[in-house]
PDB file of N, CA and C in Angstrom:
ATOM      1  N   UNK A   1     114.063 148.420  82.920  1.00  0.00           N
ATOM      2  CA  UNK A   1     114.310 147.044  83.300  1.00  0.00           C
ATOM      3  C   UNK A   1     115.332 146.421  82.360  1.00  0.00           C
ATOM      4  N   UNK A   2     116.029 145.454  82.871  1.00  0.00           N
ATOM      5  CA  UNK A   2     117.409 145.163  81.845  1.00  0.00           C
ATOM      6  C   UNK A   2     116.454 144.213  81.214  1.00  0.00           C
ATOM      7  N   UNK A   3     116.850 143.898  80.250  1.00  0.00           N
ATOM      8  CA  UNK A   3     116.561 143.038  78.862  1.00  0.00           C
ATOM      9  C   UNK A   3     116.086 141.465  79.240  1.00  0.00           C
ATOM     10  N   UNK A   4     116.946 140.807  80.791  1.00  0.00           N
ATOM     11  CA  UNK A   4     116.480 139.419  81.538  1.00  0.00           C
ATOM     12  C   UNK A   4     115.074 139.497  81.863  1.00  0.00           C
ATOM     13  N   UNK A   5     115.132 140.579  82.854  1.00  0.00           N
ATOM     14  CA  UNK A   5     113.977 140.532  83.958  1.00  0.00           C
ATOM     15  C   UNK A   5     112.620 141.336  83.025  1.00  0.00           C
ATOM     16  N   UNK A   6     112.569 142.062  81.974  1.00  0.00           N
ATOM     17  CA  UNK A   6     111.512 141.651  80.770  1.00  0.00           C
ATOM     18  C   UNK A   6     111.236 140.423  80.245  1.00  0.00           C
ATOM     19  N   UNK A   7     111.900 139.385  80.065  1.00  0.00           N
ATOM     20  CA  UNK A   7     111.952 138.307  79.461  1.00  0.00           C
ATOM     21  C   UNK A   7     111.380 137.524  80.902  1.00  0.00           C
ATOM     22  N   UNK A   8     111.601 137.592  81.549  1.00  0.00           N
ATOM     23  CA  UNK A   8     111.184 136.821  82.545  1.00  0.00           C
ATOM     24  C   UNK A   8     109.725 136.906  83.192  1.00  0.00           C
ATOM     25  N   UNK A   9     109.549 138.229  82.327  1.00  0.00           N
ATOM     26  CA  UNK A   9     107.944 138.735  82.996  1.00  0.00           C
ATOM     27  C   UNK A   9     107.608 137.996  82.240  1.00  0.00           C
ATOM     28  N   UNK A  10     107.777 138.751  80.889  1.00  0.00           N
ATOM     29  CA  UNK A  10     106.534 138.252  79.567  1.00  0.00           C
ATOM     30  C   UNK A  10     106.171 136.564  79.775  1.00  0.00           C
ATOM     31  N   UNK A  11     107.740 135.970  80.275  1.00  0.00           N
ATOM     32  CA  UNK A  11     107.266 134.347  80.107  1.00  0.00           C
ATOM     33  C   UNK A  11     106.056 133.883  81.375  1.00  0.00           C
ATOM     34  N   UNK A  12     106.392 134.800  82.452  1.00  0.00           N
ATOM     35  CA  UNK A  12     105.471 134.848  84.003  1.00  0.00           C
ATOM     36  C   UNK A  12     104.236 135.029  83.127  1.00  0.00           C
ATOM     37  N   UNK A  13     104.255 136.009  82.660  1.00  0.00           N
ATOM     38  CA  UNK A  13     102.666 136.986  82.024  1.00  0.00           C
ATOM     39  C   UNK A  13     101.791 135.601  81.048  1.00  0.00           C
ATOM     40  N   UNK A  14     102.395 134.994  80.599  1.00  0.00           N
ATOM     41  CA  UNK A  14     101.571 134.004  79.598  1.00  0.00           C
ATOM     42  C   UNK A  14     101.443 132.878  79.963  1.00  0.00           C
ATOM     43  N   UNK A  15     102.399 132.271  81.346  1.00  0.00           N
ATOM     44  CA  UNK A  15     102.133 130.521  81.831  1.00  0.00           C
ATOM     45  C   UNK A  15     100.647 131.134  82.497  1.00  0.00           C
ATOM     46  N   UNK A  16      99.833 129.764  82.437  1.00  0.00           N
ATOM     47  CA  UNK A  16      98.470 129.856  83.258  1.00  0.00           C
ATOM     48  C   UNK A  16      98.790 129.925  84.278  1.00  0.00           C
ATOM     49  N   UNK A  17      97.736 129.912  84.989  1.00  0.00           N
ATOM     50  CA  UNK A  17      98.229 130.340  86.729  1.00  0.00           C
ATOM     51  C   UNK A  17      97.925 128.878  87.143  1.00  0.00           C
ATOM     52  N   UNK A  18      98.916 128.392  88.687  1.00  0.00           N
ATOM     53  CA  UNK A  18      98.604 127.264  89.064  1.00  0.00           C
ATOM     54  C   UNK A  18      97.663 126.482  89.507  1.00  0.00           C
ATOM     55  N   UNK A  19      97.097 125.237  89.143  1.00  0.00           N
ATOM     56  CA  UNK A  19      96.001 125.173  89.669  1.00  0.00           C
ATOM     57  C   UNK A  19      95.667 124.656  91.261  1.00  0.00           C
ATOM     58  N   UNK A  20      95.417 124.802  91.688  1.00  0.00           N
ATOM     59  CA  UNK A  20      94.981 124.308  93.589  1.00  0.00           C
ATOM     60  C   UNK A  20      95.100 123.143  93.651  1.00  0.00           C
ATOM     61  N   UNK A  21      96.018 122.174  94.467  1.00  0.00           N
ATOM     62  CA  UNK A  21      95.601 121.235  94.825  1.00  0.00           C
ATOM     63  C   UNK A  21      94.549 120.315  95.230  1.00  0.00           C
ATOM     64  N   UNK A  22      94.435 119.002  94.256  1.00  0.00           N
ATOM     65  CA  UNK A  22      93.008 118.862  94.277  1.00  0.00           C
ATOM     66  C   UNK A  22      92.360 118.163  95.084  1.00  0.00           C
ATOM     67  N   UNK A  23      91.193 118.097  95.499  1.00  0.00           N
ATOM     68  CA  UNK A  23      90.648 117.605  96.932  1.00  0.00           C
ATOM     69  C   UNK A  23      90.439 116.140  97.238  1.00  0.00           C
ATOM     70  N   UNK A  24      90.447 116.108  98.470  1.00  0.00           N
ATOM     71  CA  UNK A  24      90.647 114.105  98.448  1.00  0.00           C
ATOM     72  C   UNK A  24      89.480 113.528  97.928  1.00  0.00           C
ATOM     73  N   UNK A  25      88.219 114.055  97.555  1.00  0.00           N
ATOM     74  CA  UNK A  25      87.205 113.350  96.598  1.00  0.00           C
ATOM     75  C   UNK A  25      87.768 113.894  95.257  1.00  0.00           C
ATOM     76  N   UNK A  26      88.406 114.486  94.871  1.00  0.00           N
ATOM     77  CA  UNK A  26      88.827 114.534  93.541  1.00  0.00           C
ATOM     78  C   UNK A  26      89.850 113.377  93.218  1.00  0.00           C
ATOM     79  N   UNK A  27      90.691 113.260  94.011  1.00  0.00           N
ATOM     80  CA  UNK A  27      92.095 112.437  94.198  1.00  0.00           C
ATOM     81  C   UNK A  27      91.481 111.226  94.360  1.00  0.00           C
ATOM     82  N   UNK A  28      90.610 110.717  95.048  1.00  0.00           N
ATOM     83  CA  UNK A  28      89.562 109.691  95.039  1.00  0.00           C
ATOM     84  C   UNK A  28      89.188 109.212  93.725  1.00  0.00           C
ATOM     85  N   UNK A  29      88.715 109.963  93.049  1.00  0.00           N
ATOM     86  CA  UNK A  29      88.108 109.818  91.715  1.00  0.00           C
ATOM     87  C   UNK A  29      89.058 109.321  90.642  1.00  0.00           C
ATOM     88  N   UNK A  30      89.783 110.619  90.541  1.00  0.00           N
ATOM     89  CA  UNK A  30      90.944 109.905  90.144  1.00  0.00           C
ATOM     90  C   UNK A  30      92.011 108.552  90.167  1.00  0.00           C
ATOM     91  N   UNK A  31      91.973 108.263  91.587  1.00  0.00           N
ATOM     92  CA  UNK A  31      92.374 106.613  92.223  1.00  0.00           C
ATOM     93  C   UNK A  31      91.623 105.559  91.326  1.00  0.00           C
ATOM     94  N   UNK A  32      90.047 106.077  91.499  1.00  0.00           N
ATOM     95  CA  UNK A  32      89.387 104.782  90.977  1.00  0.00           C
ATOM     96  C   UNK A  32      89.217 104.607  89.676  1.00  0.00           C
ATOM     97  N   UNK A  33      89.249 105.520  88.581  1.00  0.00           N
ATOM     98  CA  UNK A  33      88.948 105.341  87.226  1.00  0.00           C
ATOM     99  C   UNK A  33      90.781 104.891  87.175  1.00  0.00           C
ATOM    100  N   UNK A  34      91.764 105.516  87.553  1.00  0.00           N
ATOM    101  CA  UNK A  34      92.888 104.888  87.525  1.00  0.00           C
ATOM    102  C   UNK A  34      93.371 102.987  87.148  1.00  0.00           C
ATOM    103  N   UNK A  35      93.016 102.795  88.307  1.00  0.00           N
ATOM    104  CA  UNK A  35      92.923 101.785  89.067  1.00  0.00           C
ATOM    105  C   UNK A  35      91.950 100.862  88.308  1.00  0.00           C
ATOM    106  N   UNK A  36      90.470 101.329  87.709  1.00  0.00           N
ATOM    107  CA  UNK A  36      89.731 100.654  86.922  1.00  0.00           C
ATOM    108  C   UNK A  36      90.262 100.211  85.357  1.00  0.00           C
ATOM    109  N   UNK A  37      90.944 101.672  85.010  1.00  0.00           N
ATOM    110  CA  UNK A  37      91.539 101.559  83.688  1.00  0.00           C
ATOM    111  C   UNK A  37      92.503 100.840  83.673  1.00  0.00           C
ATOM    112  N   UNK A  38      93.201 100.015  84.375  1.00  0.00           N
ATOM    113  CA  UNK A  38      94.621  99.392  84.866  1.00  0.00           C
ATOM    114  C   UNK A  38      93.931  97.514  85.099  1.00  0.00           C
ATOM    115  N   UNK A  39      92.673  97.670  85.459  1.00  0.00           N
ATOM    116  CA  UNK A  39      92.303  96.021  85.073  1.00  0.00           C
ATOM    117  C   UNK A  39      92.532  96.090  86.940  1.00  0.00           C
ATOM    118  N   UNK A  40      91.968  97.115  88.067  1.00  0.00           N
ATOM    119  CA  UNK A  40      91.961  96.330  89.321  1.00  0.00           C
ATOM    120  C   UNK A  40      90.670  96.579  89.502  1.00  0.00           C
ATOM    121  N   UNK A  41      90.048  95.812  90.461  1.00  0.00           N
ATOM    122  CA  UNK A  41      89.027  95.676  90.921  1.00  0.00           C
ATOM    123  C   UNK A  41      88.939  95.920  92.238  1.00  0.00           C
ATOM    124  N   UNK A  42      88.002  96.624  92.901  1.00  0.00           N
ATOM    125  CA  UNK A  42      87.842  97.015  94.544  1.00  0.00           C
ATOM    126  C   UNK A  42      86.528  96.394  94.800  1.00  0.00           C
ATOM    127  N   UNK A  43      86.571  96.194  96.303  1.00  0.00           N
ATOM    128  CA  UNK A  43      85.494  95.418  96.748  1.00  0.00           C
ATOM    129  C   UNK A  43      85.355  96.416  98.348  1.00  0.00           C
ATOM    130  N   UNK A  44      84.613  97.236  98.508  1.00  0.00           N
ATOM    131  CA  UNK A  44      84.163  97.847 100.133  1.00  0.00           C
ATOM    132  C   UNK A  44      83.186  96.691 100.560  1.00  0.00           C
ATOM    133  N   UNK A  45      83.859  95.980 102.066  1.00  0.00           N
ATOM    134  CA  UNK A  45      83.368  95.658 102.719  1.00  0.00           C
ATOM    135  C   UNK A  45      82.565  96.241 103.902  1.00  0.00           C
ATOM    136  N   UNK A  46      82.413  95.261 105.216  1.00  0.00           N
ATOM    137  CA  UNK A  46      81.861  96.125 106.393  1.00  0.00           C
ATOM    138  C   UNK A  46      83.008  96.609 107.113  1.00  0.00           C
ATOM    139  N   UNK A  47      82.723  97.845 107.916  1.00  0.00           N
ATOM    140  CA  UNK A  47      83.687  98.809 108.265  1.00  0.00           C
ATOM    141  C   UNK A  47      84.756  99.575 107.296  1.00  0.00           C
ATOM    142  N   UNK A  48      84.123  99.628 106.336  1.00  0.00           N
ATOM    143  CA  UNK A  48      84.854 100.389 105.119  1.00  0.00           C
ATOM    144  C   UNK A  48      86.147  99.922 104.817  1.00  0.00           C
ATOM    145  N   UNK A  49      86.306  98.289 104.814  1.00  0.00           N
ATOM    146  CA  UNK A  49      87.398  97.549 104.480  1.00  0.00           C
ATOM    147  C   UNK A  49      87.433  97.494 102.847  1.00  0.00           C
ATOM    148  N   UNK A  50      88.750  97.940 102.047  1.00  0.00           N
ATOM    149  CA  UNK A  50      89.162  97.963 100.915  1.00  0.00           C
ATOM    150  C   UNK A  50      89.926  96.799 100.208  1.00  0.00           C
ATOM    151  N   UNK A  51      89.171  95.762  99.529  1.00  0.00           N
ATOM    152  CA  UNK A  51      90.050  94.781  98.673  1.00  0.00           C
ATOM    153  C   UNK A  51      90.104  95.230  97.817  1.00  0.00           C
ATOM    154  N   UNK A  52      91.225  94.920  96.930  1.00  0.00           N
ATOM    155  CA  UNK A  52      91.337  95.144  95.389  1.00  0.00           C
ATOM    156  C   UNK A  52      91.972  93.842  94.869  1.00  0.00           C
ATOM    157  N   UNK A  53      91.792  93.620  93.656  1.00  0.00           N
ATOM    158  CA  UNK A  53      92.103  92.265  93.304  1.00  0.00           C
ATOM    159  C   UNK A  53      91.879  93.097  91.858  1.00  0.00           C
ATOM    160  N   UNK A  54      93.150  92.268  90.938  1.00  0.00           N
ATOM    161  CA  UNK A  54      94.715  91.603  91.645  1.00  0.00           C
ATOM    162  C   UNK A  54      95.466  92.544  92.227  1.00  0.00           C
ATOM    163  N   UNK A  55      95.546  92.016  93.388  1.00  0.00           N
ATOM    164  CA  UNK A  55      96.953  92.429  94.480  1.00  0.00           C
ATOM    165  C   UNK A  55      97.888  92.998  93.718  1.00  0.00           C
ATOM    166  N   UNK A  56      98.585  92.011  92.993  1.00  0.00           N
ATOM    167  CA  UNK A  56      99.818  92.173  91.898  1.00  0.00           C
ATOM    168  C   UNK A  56      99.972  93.226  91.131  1.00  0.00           C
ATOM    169  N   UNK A  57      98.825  93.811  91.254  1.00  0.00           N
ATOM    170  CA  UNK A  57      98.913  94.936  89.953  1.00  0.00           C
ATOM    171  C   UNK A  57      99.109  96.211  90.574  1.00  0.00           C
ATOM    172  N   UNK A  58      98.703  96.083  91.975  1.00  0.00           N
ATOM    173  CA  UNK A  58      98.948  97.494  92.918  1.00  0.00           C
ATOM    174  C   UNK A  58      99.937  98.006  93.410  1.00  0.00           C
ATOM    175  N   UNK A  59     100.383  99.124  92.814  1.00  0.00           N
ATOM    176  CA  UNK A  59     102.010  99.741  93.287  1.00  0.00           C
ATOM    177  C   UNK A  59     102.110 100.199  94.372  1.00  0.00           C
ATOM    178  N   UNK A  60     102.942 100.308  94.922  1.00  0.00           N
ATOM    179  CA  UNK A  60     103.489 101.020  96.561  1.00  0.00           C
ATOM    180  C   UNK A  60     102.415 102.403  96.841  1.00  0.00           C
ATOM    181  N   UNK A  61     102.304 103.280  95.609  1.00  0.00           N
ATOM    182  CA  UNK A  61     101.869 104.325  95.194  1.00  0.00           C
ATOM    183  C   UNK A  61     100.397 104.069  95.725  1.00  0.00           C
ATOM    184  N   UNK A  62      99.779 102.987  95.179  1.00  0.00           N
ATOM    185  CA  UNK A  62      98.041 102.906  94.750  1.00  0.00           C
ATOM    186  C   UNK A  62      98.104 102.654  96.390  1.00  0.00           C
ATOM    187  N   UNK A  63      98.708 101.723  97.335  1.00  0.00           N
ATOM    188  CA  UNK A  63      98.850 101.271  98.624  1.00  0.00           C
ATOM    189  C   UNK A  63      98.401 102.580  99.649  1.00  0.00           C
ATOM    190  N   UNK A  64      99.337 103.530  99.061  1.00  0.00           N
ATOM    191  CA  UNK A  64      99.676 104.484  99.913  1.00  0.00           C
ATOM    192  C   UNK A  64      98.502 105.401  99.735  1.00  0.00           C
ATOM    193  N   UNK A  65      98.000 105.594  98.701  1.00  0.00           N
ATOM    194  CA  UNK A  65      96.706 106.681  98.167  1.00  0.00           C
ATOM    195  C   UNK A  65      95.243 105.679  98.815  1.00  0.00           C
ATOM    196  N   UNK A  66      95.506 104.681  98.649  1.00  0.00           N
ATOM    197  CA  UNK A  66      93.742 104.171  99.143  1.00  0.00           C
ATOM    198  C   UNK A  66      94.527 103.904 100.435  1.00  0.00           C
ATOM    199  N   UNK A  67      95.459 104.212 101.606  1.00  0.00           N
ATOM    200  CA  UNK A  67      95.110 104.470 102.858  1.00  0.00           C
ATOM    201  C   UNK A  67      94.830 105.746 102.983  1.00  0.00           C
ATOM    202  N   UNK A  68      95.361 106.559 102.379  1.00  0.00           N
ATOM    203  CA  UNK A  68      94.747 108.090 102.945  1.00  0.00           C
ATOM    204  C   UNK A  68      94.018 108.291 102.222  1.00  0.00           C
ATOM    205  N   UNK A  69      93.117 107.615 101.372  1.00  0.00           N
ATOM    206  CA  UNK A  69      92.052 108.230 100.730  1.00  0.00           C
ATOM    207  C   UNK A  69      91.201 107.014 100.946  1.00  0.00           C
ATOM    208  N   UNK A  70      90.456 106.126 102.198  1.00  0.00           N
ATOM    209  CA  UNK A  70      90.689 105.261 102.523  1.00  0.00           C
ATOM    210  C   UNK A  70      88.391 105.848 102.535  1.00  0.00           C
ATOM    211  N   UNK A  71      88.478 107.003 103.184  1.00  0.00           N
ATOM    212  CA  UNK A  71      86.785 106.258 103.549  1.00  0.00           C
ATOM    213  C   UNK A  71      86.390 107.777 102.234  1.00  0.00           C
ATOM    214  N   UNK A  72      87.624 108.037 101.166  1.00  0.00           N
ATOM    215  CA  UNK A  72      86.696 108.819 100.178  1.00  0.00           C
ATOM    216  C   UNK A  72      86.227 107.873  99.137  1.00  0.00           C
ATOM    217  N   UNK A  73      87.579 107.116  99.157  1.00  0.00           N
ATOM    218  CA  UNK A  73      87.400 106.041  98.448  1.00  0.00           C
ATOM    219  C   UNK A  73      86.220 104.823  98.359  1.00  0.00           C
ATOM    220  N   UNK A  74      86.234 104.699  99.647  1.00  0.00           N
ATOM    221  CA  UNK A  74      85.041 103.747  99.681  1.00  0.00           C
ATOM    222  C   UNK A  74      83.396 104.346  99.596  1.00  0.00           C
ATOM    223  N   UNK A  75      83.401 105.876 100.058  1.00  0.00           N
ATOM    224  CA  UNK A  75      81.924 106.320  99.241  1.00  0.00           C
ATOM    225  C   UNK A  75      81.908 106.442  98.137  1.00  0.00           C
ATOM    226  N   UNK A  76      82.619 106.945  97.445  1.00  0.00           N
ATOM    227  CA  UNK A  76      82.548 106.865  95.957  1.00  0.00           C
ATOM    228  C   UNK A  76      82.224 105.434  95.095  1.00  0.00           C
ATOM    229  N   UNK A  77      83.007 104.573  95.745  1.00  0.00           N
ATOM    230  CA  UNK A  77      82.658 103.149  95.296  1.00  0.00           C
ATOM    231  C   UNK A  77      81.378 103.099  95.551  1.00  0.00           C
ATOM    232  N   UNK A  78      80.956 102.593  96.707  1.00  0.00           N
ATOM    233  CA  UNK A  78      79.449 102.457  96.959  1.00  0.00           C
ATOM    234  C   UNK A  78      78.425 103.321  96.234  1.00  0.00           C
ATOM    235  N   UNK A  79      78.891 104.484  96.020  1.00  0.00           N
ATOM    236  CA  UNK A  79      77.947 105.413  95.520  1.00  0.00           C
ATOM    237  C   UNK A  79      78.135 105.132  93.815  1.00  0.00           C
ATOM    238  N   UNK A  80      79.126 104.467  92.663  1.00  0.00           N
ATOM    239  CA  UNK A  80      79.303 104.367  91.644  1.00  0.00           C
ATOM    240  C   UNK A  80      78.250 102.843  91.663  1.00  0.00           C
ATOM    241  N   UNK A  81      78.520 102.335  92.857  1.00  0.00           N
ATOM    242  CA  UNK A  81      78.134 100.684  92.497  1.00  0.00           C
ATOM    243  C   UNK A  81      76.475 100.583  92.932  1.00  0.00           C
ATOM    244  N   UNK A  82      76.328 101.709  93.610  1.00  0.00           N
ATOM    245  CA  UNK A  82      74.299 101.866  93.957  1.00  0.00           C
ATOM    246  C   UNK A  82      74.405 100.508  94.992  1.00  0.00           C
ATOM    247  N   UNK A  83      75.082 100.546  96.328  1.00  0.00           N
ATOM    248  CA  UNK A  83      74.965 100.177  97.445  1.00  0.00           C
ATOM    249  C   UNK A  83      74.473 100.967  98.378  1.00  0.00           C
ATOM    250  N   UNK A  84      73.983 100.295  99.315  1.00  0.00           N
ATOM    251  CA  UNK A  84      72.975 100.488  99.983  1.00  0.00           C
ATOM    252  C   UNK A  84      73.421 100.047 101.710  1.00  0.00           C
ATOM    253  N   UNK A  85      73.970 100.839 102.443  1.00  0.00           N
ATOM    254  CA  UNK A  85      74.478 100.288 103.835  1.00  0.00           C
ATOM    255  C   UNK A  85      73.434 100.522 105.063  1.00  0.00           C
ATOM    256  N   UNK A  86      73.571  99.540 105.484  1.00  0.00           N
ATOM    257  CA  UNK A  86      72.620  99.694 107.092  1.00  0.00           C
ATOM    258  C   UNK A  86      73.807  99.766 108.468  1.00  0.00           C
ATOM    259  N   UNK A  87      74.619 100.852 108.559  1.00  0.00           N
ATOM    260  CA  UNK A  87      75.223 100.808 110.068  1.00  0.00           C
ATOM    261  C   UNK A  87      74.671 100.765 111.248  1.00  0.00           C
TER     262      UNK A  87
END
């Protein structure tokens, strides 16, 4: 093997291997201690409606992650806050 493509193993051979993309209750989790550590506050209403307050503090980013992470998000809340739903 030429002298590159050794060098290129050994560096392959020692990075960790990648880790899996992580799951929308992980990404969830992550959102909310985020989001908590940042001074916002969420409120799950009925029909799994999401306030957060302050508005102001929420980036395009946080917008876009609590719609698609929209009803992981809101069990986890309920389930951190020991609510109790009757549908």
């Amino acid at each position: 093997m030429p002298a590159q493509e050794l060098a290129n193993a050994s560096v392959k051979a020692t990075m960790p291997p990648e880790a899996p993309p992580a799951q929308p209750a992980e990404r969830a989790r992550i959102l909310l201690d985020s989001l908590h550590q940042r001074g916002i506050r969420l409120e799950v209403g009925s029909k799994g409606r999401i306030s957060a307050r302050p508005a102001r503090l929420l980036t395009d980013q946080d917008k876009q992650s609590l719609i698609a992470l929209k009803a992981f998000v809101a069990a986890l809340w309920k389930e951190r806050n020991d609510v109790w739903v009757v549908e």
